[in-house]
C-alpha atoms as a PDB file:
ATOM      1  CA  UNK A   1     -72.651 -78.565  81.769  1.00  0.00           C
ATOM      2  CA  UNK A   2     -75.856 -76.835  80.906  1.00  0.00           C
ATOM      3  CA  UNK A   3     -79.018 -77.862  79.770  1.00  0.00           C
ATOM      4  CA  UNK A   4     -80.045 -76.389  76.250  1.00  0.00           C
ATOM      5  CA  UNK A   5     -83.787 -76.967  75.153  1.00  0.00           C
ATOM      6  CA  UNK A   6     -84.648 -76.525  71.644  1.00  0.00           C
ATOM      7  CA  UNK A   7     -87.062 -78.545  68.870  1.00  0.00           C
ATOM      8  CA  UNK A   8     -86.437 -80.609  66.359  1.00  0.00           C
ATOM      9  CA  UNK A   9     -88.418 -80.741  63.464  1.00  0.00           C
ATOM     10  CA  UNK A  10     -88.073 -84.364  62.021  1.00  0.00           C
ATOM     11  CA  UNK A  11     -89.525 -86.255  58.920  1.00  0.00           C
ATOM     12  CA  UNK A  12     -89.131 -89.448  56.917  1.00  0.00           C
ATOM     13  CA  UNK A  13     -90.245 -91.941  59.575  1.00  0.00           C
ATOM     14  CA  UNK A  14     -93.515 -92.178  61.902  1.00  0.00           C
ATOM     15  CA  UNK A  15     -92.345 -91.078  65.514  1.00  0.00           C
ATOM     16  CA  UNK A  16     -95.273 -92.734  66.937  1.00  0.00           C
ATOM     17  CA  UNK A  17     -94.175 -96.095  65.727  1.00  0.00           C
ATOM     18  CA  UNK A  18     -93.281 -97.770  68.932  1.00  0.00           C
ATOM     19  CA  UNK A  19     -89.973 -99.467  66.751  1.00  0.00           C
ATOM     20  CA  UNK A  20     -88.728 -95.819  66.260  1.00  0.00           C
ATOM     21  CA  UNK A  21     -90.026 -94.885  69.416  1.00  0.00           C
ATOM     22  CA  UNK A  22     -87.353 -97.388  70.902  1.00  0.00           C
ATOM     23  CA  UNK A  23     -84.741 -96.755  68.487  1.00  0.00           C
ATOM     24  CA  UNK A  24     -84.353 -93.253  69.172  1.00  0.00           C
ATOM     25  CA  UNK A  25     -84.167 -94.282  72.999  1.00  0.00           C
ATOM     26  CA  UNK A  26     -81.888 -96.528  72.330  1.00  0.00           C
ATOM     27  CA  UNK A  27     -79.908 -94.001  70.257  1.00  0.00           C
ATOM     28  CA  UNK A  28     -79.492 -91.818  73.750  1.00  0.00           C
ATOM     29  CA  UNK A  29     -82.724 -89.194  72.735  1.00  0.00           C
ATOM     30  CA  UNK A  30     -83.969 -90.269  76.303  1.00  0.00           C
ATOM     31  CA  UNK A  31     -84.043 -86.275  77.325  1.00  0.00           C
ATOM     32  CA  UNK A  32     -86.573 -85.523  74.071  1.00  0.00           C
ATOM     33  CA  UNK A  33     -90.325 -85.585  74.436  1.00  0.00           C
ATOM     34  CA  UNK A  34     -91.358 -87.104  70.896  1.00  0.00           C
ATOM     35  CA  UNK A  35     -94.629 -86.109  69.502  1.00  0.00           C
ATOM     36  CA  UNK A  36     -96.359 -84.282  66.892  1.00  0.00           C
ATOM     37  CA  UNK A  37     -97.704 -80.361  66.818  1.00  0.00           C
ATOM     38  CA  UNK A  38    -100.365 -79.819  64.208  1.00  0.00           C
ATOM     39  CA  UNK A  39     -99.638 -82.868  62.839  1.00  0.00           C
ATOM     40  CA  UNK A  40     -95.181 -82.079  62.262  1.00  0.00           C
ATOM     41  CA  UNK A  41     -93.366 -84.474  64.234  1.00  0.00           C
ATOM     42  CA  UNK A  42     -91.108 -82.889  66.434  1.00  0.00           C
ATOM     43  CA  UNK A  43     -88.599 -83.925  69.457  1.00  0.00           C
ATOM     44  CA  UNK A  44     -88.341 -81.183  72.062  1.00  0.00           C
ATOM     45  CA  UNK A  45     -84.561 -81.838  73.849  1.00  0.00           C
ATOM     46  CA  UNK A  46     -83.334 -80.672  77.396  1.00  0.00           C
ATOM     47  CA  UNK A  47     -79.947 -82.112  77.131  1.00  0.00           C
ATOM     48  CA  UNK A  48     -76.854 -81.453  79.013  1.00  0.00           C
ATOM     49  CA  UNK A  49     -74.024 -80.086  77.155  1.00  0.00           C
ATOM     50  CA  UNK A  50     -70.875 -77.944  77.336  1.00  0.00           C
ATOM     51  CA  UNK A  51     -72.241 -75.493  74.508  1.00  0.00           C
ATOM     52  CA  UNK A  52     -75.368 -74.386  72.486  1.00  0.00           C
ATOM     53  CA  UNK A  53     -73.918 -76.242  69.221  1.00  0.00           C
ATOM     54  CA  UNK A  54     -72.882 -79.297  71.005  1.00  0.00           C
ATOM     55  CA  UNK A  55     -76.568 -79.842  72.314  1.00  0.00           C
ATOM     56  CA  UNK A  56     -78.062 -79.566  69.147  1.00  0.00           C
ATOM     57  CA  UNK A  57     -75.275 -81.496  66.784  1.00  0.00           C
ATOM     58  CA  UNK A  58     -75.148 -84.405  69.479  1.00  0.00           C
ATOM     59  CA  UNK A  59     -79.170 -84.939  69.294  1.00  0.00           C
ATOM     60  CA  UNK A  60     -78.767 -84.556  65.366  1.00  0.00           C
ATOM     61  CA  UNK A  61     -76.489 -87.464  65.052  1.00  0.00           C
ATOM     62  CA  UNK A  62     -78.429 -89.013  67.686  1.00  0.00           C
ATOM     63  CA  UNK A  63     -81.570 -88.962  65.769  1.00  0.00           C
ATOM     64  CA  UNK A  64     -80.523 -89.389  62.749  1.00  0.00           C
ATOM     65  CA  UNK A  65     -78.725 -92.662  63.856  1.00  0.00           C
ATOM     66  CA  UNK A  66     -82.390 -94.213  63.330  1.00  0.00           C
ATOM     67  CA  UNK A  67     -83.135 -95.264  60.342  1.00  0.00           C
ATOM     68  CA  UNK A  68     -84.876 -93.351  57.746  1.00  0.00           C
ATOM     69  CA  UNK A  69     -85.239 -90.493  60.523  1.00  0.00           C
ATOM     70  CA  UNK A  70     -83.826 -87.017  58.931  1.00  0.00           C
ATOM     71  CA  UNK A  71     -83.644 -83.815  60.860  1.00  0.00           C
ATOM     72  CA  UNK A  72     -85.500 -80.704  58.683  1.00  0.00           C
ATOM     73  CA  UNK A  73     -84.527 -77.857  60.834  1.00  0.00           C
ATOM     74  CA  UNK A  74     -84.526 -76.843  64.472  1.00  0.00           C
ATOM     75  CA  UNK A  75     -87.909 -74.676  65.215  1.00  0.00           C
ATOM     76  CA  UNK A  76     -87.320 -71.628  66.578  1.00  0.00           C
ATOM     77  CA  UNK A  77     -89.647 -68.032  66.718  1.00  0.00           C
ATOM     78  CA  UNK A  78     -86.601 -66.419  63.944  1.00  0.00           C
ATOM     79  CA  UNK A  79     -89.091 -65.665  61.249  1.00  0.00           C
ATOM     80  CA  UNK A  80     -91.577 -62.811  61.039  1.00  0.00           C
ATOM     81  CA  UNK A  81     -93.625 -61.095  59.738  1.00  0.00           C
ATOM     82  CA  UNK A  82     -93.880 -56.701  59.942  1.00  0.00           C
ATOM     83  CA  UNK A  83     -96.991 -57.703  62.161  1.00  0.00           C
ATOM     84  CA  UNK A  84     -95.046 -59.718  64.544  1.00  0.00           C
ATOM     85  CA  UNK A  85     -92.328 -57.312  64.560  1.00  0.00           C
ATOM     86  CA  UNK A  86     -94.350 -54.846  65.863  1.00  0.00           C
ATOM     87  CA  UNK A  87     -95.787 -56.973  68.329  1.00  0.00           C
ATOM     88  CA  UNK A  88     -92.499 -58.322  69.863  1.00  0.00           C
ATOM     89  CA  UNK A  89     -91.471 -54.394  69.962  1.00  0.00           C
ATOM     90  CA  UNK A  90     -94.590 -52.649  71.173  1.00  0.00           C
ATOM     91  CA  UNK A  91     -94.908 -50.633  67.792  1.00  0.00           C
ATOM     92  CA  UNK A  92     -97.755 -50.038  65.037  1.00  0.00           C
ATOM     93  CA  UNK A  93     -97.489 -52.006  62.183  1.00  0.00           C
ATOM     94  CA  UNK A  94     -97.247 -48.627  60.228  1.00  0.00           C
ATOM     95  CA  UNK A  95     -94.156 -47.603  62.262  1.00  0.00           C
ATOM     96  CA  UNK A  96     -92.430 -50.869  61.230  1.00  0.00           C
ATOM     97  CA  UNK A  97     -93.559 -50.539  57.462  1.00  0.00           C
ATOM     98  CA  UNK A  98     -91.963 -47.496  57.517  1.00  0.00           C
ATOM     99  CA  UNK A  99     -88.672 -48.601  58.631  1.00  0.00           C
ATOM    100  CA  UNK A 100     -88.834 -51.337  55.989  1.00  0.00           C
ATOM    101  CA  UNK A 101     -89.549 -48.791  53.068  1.00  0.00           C
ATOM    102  CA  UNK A 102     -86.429 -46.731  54.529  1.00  0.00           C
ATOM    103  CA  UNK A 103     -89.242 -43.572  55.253  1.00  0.00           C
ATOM    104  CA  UNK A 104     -88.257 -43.485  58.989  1.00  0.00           C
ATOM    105  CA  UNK A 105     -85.640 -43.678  60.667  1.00  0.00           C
ATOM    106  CA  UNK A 106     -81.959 -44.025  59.682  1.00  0.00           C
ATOM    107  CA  UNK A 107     -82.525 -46.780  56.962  1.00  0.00           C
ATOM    108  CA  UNK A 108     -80.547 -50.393  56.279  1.00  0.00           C
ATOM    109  CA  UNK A 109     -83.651 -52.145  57.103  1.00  0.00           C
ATOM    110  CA  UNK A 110     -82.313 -55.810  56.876  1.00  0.00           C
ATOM    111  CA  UNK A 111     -83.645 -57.586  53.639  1.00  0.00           C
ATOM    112  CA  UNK A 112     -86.917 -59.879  54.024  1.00  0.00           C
ATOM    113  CA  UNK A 113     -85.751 -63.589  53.343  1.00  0.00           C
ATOM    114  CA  UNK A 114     -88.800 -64.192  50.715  1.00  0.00           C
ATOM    115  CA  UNK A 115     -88.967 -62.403  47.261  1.00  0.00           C
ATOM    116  CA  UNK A 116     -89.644 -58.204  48.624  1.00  0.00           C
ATOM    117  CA  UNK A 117     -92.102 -58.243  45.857  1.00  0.00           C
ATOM    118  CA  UNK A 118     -94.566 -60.679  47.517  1.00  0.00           C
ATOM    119  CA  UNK A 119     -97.894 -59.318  49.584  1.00  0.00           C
ATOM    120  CA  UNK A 120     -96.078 -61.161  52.500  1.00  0.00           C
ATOM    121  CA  UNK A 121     -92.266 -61.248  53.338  1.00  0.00           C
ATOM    122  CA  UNK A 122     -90.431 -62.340  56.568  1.00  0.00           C
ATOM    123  CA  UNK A 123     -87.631 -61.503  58.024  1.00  0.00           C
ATOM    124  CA  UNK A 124     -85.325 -63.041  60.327  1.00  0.00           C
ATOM    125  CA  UNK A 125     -85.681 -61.856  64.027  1.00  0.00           C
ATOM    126  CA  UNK A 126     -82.192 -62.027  64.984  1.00  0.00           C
ATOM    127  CA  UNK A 127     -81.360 -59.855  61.533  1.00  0.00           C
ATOM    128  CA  UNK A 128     -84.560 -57.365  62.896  1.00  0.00           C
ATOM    129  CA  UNK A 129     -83.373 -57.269  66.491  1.00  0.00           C
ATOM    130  CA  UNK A 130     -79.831 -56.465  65.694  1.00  0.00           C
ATOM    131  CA  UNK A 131     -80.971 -53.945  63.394  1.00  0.00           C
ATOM    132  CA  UNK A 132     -83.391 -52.506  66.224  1.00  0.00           C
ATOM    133  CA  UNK A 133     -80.821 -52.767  68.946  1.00  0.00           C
ATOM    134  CA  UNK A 134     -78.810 -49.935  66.681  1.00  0.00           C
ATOM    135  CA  UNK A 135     -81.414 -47.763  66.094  1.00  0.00           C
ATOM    136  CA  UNK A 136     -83.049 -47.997  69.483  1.00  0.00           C
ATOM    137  CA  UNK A 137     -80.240 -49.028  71.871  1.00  0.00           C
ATOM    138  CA  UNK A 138     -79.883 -52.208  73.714  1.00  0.00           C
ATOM    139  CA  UNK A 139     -77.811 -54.847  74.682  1.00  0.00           C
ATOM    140  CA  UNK A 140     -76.260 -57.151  71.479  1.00  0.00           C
ATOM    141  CA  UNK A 141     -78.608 -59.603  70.027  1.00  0.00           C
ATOM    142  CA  UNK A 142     -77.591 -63.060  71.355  1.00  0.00           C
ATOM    143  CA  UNK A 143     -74.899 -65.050  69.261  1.00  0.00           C
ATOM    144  CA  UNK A 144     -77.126 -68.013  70.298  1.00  0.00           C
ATOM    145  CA  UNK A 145     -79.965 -66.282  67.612  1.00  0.00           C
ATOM    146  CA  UNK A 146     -77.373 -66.614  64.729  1.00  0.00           C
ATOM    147  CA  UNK A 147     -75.969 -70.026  66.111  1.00  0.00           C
ATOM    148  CA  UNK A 148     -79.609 -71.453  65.224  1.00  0.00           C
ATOM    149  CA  UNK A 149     -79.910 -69.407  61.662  1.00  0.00           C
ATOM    150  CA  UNK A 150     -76.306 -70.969  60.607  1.00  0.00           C
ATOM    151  CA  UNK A 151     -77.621 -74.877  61.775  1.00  0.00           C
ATOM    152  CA  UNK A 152     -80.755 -74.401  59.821  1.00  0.00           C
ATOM    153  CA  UNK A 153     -79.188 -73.163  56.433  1.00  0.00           C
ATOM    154  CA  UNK A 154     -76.542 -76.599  56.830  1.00  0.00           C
ATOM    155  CA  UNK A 155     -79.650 -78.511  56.772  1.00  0.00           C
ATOM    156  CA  UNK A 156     -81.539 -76.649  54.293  1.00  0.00           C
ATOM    157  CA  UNK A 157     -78.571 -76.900  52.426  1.00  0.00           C
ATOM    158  CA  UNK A 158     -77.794 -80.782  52.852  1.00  0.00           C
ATOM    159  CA  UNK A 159     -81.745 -81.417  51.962  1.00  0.00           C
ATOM    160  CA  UNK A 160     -81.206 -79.626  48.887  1.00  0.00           C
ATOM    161  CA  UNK A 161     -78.078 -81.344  47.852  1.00  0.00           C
ATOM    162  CA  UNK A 162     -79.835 -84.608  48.220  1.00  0.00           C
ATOM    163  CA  UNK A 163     -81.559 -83.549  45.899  1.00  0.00           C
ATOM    164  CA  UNK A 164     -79.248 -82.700  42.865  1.00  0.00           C
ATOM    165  CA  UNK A 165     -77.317 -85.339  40.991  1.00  0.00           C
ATOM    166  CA  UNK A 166     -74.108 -86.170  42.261  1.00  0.00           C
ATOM    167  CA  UNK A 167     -72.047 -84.700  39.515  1.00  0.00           C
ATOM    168  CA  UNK A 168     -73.877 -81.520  39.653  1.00  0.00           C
ATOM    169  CA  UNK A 169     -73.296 -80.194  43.161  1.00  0.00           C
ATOM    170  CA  UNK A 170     -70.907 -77.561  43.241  1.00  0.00           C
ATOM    171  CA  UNK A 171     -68.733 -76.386  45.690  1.00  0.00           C
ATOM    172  CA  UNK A 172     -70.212 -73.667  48.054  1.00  0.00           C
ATOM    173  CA  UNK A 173     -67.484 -72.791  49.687  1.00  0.00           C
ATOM    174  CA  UNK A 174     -66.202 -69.964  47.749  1.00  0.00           C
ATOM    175  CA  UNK A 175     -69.697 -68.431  48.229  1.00  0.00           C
ATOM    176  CA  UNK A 176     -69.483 -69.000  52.280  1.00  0.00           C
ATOM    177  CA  UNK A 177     -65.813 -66.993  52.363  1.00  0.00           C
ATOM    178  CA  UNK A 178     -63.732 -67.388  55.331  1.00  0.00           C
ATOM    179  CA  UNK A 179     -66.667 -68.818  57.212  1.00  0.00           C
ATOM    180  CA  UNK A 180     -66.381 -72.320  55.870  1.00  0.00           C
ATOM    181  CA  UNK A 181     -62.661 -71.965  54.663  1.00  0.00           C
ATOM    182  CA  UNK A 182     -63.482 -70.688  50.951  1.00  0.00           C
END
């Protein structure tokens, strides 16, 4: 077994009640510290498990077990910004708009996640790094990156499915492909 840390971002209940407090004790989140960062609760995990996606899937259900408690995504450092990029990489922020606009280097720039026409867009790292790694060399980006990225869009997608009526959620699965069996 290994021990995988990672955060939890959590809403819907107040962590610092000492019920819930219990409750997610009781509901085996003993290896979380439970608190709030700038005022978003969050449950950082060490827990022992075979893989990556059974750490984080176990202290889901775990968590979620308590009532009222939902799980909004796992925090991780995945989105950024052309300034960050350059500071993870040692560049100018000019050198990395110019890979983004396609006038350096051998183009394919990986999309931003927001709308490309906004004054700000971000990116996802592990899309960046992989994208880096070919133009620059390195070792593969870590499958671990993308592991995260795929457990955060199944619970932004399951928070917006709560929201739509019933009869009007459609089946995503032809949209996934072979991924998810459509």
């Amino acid at each position: 077994m290994t021990t995988h840390s990672f955060t939890l971002i959590v809403e819907g209940v107040d962590i610092h009640d000492p019920d819930v407090f219990d409750a997610l004790y009781e509901a085996g989140c003993d290896d979380a510290l439970i608190g709030t960062t700038v005022g978003i609760p969050v449950m950082d995990f060490s827990r022992k498990a075979a893989s990556l996606y059974e750490a984080i899937s176990s202290a889901i259900a775990d968590a979620e077990s308590v009532d009222g408690l939902r799980v909004a995504r796992i925090a991780d450092l995945d989105l950024v910004s052309m300034s960050e990029i350059a500071a993870r990489i040692g560049r100018s922020r000019e050198c990395v708009r110019l890979w983004v606009n396609g006038k350096r280097g051998p183009g394919g720039f990986p999309a931003p996640l927001n709308n490309p026409h906004d004054r700000y867009r971000f990116w996802r790292w592990s899309d960046v790094e992989g994208w880096l790694r070919g133009v620059l060399g390195g070792e593969p980006w870590s499958s671990q990156d993308h592991l995260r990225a795929a457990i955060n869009a199944a619970l932004e997608l399951r928070h917006h499915f709560r929201q739509l009526d019933p009869q009007d959620r459609p089946d995503l699965r032809p949209l996934a492909g072979p991924a998810l069996g459509g």
